[in-house]
N, C-alpha and C. Protein backbone atom coordinates (compact mmCIF):
# COMPACT_ATOMS: atom_id res chain seq x y z
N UNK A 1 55.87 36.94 -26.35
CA UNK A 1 55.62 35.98 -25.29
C UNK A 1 54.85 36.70 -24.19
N UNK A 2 53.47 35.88 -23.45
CA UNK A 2 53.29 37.08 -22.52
C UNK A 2 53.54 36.73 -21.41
N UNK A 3 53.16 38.13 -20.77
CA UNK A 3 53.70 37.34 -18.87
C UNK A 3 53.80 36.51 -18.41
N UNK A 4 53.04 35.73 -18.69
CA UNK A 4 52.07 34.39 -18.02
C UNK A 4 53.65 33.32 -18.47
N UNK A 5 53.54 33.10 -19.64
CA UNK A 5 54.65 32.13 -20.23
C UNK A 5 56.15 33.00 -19.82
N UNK A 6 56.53 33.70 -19.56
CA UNK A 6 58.04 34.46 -19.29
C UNK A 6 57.76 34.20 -17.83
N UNK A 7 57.00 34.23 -16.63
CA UNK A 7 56.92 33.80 -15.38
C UNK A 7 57.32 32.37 -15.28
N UNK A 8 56.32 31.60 -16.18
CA UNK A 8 56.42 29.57 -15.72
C UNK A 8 57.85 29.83 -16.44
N UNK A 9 58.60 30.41 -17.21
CA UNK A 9 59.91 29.79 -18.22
C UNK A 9 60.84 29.85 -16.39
N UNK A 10 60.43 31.55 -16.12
CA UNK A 10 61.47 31.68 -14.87
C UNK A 10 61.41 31.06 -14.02
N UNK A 11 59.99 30.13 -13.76
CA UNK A 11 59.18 29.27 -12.54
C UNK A 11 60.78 27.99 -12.91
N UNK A 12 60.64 27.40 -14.02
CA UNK A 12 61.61 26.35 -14.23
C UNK A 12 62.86 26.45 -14.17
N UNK A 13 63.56 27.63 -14.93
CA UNK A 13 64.96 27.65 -14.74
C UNK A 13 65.84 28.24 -13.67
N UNK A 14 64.77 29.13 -12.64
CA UNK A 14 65.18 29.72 -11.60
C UNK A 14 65.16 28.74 -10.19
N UNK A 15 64.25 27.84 -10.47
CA UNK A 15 63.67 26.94 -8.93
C UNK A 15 64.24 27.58 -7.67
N UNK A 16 63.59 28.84 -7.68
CA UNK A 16 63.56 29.36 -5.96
C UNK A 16 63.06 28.31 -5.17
N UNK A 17 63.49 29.09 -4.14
CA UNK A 17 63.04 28.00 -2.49
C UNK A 17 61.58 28.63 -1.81
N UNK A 18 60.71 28.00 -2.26
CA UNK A 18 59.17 29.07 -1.84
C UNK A 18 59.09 28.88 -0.68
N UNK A 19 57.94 29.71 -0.16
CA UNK A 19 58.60 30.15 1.47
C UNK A 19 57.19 28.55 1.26
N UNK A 20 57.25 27.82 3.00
CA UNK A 20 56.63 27.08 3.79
C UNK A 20 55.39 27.34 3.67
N UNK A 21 55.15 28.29 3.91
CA UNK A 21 53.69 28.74 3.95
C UNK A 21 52.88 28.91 2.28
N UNK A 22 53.75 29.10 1.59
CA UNK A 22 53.06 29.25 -0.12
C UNK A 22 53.27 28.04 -1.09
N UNK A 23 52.51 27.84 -1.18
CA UNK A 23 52.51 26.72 -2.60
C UNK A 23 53.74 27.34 -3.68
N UNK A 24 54.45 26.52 -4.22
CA UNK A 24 55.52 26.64 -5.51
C UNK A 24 54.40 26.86 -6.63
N UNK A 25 53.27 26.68 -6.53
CA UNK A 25 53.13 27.26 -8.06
C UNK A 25 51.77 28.06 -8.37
N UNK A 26 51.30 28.59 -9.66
CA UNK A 26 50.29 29.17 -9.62
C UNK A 26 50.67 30.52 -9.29
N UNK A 27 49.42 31.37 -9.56
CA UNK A 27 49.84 32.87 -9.28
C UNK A 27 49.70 33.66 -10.80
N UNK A 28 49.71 35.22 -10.42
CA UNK A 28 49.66 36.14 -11.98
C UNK A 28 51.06 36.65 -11.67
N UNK A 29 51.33 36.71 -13.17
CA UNK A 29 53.14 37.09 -13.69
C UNK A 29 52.64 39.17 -13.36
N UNK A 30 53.71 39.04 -12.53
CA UNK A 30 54.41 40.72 -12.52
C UNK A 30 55.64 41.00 -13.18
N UNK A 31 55.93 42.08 -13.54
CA UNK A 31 56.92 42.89 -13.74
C UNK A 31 57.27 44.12 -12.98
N UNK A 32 58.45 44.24 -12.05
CA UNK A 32 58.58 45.30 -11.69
C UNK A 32 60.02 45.99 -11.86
N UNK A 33 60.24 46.79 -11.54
CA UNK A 33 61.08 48.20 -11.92
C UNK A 33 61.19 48.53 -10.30
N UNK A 34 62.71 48.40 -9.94
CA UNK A 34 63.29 48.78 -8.28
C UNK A 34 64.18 50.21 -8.75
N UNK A 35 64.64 51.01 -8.21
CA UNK A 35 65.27 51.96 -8.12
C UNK A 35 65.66 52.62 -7.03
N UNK A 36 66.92 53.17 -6.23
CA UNK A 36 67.64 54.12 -5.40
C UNK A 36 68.56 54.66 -5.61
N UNK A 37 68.64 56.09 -5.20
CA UNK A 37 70.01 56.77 -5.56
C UNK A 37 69.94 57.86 -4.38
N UNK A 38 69.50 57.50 -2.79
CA UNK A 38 69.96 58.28 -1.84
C UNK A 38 70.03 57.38 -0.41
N UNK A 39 70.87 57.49 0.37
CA UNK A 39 71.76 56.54 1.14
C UNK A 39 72.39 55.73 1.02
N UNK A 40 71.99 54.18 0.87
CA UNK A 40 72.99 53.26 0.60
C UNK A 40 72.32 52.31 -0.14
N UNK A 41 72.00 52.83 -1.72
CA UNK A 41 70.98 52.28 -2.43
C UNK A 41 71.33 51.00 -3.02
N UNK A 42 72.24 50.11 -2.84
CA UNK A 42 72.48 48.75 -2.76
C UNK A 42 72.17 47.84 -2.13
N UNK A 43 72.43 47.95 -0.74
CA UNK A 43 72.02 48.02 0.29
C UNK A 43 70.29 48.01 0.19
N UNK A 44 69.85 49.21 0.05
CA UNK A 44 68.49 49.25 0.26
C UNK A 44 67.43 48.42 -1.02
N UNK A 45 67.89 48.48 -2.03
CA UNK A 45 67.53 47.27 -3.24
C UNK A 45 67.60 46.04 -2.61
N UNK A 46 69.04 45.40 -1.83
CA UNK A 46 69.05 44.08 -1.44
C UNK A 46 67.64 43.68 -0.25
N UNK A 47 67.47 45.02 0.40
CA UNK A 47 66.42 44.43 1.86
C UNK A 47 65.25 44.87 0.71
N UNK A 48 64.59 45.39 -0.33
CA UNK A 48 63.78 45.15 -0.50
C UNK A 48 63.33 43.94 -1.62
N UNK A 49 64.78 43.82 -2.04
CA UNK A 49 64.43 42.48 -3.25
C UNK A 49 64.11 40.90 -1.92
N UNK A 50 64.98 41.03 -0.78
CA UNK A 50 64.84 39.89 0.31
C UNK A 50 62.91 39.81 0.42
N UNK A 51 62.55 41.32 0.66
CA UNK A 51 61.43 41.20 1.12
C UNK A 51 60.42 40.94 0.03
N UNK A 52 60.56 40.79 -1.26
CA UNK A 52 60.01 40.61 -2.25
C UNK A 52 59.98 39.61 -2.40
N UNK A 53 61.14 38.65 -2.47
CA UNK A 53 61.37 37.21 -2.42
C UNK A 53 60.00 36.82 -1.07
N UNK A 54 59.90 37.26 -0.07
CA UNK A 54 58.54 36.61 0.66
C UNK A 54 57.61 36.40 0.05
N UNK A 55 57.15 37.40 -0.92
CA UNK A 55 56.15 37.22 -1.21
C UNK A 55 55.86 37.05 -2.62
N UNK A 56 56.61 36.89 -3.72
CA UNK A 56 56.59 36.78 -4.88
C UNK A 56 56.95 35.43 -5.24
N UNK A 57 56.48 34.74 -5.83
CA UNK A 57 57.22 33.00 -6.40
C UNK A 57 57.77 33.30 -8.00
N UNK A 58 58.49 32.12 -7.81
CA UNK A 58 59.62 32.58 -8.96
C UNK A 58 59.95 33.42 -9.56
N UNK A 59 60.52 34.52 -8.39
CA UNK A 59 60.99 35.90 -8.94
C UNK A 59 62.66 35.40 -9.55
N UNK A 60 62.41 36.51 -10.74
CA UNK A 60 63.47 36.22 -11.21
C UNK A 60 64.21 37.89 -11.12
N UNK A 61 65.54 38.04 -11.11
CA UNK A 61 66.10 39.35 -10.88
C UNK A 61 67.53 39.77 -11.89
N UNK A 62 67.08 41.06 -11.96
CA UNK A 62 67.81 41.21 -13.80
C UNK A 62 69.26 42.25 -12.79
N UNK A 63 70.23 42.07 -13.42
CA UNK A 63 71.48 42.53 -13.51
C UNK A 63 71.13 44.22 -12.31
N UNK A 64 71.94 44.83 -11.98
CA UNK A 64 72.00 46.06 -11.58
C UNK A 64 72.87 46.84 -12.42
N UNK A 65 72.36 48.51 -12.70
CA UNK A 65 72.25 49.26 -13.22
C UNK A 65 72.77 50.31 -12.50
N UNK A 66 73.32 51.28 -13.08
CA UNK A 66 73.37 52.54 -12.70
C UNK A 66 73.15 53.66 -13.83
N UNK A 67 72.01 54.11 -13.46
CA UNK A 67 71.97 55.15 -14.82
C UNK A 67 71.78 56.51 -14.02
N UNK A 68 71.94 57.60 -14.98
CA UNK A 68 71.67 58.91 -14.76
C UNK A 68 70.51 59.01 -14.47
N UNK A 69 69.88 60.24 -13.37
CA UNK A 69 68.74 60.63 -13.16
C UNK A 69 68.06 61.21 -14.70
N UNK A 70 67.08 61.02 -15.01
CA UNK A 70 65.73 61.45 -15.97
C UNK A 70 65.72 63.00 -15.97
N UNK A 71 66.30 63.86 -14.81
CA UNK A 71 65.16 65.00 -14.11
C UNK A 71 66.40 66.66 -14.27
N UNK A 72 66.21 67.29 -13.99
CA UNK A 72 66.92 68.55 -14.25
C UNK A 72 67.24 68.76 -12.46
N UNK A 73 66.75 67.81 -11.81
CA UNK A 73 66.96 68.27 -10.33
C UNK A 73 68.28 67.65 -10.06
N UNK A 74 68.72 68.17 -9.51
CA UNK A 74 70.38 67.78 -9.19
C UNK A 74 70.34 66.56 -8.13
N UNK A 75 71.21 65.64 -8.05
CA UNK A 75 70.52 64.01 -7.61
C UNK A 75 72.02 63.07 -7.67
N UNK A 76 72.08 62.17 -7.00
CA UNK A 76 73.15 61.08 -7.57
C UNK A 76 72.53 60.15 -8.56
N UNK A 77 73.42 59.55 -9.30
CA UNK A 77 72.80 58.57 -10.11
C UNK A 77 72.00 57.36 -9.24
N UNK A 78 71.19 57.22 -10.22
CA UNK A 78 70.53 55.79 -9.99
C UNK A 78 70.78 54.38 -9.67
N UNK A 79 70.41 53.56 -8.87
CA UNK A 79 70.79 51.87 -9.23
C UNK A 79 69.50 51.22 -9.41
N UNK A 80 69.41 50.66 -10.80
CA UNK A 80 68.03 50.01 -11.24
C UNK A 80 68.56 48.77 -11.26
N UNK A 81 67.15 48.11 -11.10
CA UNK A 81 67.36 46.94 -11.93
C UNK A 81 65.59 46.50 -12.18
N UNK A 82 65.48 45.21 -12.59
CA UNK A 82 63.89 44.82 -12.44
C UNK A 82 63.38 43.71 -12.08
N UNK A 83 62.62 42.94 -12.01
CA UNK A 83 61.66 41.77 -11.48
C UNK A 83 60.97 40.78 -11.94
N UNK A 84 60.65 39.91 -12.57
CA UNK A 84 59.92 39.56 -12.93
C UNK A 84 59.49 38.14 -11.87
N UNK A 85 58.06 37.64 -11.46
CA UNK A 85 57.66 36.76 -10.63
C UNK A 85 56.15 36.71 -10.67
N UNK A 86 55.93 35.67 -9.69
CA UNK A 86 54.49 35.61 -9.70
C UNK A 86 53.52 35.89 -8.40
N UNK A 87 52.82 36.25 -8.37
CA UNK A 87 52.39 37.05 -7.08
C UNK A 87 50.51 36.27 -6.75
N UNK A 88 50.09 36.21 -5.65
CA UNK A 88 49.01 35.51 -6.06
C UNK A 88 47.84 36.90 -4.88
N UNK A 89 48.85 38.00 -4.94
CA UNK A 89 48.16 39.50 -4.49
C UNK A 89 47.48 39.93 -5.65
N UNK A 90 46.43 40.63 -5.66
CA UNK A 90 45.39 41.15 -6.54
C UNK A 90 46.14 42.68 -6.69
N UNK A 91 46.11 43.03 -7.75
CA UNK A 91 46.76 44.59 -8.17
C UNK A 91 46.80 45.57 -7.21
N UNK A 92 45.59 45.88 -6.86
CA UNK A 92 45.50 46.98 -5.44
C UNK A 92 46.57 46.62 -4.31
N UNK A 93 46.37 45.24 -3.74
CA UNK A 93 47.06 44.61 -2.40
C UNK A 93 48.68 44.62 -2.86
N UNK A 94 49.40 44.30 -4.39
CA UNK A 94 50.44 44.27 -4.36
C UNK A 94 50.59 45.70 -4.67
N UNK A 95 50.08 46.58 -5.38
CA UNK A 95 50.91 48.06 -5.23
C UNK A 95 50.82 48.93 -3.75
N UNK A 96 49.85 48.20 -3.05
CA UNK A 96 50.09 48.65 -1.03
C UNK A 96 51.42 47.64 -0.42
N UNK A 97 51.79 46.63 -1.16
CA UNK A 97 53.01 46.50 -0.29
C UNK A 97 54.25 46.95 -1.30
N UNK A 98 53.98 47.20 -2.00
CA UNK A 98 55.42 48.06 -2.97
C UNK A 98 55.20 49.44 -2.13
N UNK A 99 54.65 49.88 -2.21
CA UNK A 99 54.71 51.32 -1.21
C UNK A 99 54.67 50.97 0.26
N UNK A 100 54.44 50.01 0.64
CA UNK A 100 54.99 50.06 2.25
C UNK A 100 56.46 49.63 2.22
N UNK A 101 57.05 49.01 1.13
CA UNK A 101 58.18 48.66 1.14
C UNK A 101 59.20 49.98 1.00
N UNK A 102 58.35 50.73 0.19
CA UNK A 102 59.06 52.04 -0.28
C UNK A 102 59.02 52.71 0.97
N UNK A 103 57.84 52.78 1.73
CA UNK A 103 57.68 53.60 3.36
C UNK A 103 58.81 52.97 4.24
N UNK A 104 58.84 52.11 4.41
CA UNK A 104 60.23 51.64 5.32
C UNK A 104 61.36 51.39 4.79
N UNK A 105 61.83 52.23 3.51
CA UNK A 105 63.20 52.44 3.06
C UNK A 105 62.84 53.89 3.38
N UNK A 106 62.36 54.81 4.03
CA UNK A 106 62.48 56.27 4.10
C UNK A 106 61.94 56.75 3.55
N UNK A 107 61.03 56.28 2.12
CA UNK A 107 60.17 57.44 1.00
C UNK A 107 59.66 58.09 1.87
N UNK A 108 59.30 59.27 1.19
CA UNK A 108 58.09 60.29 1.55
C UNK A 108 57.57 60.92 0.40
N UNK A 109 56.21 60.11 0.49
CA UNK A 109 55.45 60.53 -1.10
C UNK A 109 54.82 61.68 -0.83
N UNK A 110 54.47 62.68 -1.67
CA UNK A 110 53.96 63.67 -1.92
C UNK A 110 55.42 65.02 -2.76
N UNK A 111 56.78 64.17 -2.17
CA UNK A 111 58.09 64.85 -3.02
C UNK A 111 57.71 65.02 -4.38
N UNK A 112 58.28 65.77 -5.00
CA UNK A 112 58.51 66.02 -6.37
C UNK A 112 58.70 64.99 -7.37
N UNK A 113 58.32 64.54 -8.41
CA UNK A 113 57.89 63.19 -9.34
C UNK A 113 59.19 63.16 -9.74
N UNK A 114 60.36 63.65 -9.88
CA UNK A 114 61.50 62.92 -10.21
C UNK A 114 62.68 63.37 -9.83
N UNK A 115 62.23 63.11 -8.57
CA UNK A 115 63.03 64.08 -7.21
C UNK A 115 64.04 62.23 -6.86
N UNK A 116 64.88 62.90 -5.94
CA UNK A 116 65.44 61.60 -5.63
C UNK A 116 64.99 60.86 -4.51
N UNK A 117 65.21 59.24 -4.51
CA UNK A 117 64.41 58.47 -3.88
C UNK A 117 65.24 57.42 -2.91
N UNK A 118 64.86 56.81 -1.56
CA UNK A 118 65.59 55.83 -0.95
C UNK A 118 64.78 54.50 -1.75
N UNK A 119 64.01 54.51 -2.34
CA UNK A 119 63.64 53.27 -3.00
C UNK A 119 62.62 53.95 -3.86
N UNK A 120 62.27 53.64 -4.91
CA UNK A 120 60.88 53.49 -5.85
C UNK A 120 60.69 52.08 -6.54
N UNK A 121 59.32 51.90 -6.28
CA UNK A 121 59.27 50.35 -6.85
C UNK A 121 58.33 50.64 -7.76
N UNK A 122 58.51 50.40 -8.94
CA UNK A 122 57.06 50.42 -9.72
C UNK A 122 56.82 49.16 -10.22
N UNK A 123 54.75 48.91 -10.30
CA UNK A 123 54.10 48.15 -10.79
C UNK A 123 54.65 48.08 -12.43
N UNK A 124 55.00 47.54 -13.19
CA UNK A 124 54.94 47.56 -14.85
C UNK A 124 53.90 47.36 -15.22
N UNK A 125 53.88 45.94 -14.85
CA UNK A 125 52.34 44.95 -15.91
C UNK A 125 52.65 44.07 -14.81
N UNK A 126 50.90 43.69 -14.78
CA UNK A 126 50.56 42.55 -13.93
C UNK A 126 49.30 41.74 -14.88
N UNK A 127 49.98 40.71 -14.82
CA UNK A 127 49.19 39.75 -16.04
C UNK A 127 49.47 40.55 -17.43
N UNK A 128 48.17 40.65 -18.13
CA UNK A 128 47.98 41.19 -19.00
C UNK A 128 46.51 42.50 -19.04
N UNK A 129 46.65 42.76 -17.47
CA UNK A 129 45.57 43.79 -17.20
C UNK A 129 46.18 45.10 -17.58
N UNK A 130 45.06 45.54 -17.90
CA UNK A 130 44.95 47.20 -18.32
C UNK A 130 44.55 48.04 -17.78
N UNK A 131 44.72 48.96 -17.49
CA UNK A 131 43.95 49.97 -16.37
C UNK A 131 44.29 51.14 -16.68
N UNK A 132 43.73 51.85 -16.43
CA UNK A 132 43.26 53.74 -16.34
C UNK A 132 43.09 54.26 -15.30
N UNK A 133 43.25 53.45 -13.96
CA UNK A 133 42.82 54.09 -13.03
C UNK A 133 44.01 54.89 -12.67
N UNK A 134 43.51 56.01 -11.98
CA UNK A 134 44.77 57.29 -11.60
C UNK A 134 45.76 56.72 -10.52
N UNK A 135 45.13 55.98 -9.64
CA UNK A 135 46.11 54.98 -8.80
C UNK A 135 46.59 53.87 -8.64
N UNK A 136 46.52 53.39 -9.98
CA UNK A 136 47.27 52.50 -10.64
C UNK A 136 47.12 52.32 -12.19
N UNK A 137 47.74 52.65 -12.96
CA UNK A 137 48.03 52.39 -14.65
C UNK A 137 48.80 51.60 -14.49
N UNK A 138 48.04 50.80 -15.53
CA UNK A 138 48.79 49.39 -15.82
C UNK A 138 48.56 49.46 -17.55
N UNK A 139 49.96 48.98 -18.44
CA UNK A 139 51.14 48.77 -17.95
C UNK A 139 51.17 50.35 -17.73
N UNK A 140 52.78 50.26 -16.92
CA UNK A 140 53.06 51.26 -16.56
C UNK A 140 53.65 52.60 -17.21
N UNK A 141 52.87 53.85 -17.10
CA UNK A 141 52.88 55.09 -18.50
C UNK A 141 53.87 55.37 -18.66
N UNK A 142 54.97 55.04 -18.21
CA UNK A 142 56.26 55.92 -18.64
C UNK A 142 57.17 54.90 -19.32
N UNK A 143 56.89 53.44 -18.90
CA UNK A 143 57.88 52.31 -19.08
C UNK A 143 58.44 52.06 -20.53
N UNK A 144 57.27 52.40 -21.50
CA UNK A 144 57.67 51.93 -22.30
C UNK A 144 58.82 53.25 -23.14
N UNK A 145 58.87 54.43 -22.52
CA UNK A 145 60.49 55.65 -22.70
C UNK A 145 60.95 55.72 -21.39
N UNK A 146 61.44 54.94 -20.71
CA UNK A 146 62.54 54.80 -20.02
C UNK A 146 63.72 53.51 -19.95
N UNK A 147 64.76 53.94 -20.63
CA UNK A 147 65.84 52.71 -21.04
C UNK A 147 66.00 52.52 -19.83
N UNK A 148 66.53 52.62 -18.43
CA UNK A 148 66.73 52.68 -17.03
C UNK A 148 65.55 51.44 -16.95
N UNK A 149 64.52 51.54 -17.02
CA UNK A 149 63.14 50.68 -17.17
C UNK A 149 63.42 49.60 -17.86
N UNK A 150 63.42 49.39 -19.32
CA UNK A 150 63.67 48.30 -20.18
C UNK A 150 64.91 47.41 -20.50
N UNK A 151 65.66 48.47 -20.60
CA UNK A 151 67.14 47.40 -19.97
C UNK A 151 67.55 46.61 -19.42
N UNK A 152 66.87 47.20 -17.86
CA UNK A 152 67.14 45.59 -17.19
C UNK A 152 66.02 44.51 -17.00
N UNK A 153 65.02 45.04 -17.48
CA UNK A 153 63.68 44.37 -17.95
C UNK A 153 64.20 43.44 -19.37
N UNK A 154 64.69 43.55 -20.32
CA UNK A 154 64.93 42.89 -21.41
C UNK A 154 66.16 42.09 -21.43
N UNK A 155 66.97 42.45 -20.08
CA UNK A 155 68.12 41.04 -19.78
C UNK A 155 67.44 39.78 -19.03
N UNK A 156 66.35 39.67 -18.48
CA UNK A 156 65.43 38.32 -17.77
C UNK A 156 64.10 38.37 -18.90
N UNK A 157 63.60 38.94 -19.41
CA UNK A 157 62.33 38.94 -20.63
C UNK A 157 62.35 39.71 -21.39
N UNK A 158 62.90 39.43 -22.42
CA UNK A 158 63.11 40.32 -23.92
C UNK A 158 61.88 39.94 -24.58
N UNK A 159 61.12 38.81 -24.55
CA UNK A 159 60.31 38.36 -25.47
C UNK A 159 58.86 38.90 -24.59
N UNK A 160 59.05 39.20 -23.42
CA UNK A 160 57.66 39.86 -22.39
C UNK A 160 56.93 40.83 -23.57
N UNK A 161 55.74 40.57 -23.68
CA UNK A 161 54.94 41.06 -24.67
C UNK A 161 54.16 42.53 -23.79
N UNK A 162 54.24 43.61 -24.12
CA UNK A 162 53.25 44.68 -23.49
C UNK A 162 52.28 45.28 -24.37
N UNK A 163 50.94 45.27 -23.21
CA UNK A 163 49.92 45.52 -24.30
C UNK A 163 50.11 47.47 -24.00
N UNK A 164 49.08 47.60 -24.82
CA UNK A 164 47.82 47.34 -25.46
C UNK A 164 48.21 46.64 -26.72
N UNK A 165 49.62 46.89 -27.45
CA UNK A 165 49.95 46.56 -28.65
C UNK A 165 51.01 45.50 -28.69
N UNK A 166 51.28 44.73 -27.25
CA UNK A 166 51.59 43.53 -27.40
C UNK A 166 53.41 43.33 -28.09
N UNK A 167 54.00 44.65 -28.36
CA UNK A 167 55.53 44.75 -28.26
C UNK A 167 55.99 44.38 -27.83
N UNK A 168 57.03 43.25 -27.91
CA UNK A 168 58.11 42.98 -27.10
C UNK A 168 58.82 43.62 -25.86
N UNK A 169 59.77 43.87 -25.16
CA UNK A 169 60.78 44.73 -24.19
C UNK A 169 61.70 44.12 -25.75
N UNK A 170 62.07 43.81 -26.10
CA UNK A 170 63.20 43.97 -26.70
C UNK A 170 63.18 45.07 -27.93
N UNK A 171 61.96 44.78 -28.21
CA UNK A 171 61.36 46.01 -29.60
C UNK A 171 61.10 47.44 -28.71
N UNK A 172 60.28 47.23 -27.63
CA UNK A 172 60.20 48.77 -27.17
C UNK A 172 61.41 49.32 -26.92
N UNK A 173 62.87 48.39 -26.36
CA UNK A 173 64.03 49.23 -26.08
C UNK A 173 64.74 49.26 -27.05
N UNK A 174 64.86 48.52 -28.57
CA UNK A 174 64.89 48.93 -29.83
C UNK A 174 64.93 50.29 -30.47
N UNK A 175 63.25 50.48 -29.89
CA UNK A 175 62.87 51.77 -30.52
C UNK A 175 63.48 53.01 -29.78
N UNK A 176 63.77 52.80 -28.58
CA UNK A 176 64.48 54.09 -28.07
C UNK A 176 65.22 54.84 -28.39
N UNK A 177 65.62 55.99 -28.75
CA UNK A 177 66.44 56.49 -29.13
C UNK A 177 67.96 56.41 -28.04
N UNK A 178 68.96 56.38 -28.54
CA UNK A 178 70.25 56.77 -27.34
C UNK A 178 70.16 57.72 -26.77
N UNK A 179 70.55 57.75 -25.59
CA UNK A 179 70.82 59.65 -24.86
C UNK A 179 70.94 59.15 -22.97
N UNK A 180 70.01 58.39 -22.78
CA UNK A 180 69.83 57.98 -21.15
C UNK A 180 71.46 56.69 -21.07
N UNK A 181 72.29 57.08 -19.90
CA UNK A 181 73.36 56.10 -20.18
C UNK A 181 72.67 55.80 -18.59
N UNK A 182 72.64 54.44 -19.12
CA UNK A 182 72.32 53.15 -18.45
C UNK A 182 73.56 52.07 -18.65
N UNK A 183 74.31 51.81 -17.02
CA UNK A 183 75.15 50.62 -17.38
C UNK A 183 75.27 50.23 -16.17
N UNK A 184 75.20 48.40 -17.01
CA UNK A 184 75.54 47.61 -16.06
C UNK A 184 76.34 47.43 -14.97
N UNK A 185 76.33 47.38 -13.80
CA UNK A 185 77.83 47.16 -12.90
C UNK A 185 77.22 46.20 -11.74
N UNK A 186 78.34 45.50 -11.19
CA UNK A 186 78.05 44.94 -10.13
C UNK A 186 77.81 44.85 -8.95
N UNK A 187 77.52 44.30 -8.05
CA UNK A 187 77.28 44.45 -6.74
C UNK A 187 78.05 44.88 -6.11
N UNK A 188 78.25 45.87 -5.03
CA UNK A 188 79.22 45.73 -4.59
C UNK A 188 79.14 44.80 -3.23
């Protein structure tokens, strides 16, 4: 199924309240990937999923997670979860407000790539664009080996198709091997 159709399914069964100012419909399907595991990373997921809800239409939002850090750097665990919605920002403009969102949860980019974070938001796939560019790859290079990533990506779109080869999330987290413990828990 691709983006496009896993966005309108969530457009219908989710019926958010679109803000005043935006039309309810129309727009390109995103996927994103939220993550924190330093201060009060519940907390800081909720003010940035609020602020996402501004600007995303029929976002839909997958379970929360807590998995182990990826990294050999010593860290608290993680709280993931992921995104799926429709955005009517052009690729460049929405990965400048995922990083300003990340700037006013405390990031400071230039840290160590799997160092610990007050927020990381990553782009996945937007539409069905492809890209190479160094400041933005699309879909996103690591997504398809990180269970933390697909997990909670494949509880709101299992059938989300990723190119280049058009795999499922349910087949790419299939293929994973076990080892990353990723589990569900609730809000607190």
């Amino acid at each position: 199924m691709a983006l496009n159709t896993v966005a309108k399914t969530v457009a219908k069964n989710q019926q958010p309240s679109p803000s005043p100012a935006r039309p309810s419909t129309g727009g390109i399907s995103v996927a994103l990937s939220l993550g924190a595991n330093l201060g009060q990373p519940e907390q800081t997921l909720k003010t940035a999923l609020g602020k996402l809800a501004e600007e995303l239409l029929a976002m839909c939002v997958s379970p929360l997670y807590r998995t182990e850090p990826v990294s050999d750097i010593p860290q608290p665990d993680f709280y993931n979860l992921a995104v799926v919605g429709l955005t009517r920002l052009g690729p460049e403009d929405l990965l400048s407000l995922l990083q300003s969102l990340e700037t006013a949860a405390g990031r400071v980019r230039g840290h160590l790539q799997d160092g610990p974070r007050r927020l990381d938001i990553d782009l996945l796939l937007y539409g069905d664009v492809t890209s190479e560019n160094p400041h933005l790859r699309l879909p996103h290079p690591r997504m398809r080996s990180r269970r933390f990533v697909l997990e909670p990506l494949e509880r709101i779109a299992p059938d989300l198709e990723v190119p280049p080869d058009d795999k499922t999330v349910a087949q790419l987290l299939a293929e994973l091997p076990r080892g990353e413990d990723v589990r569900r828990i609730a809000w607190a």
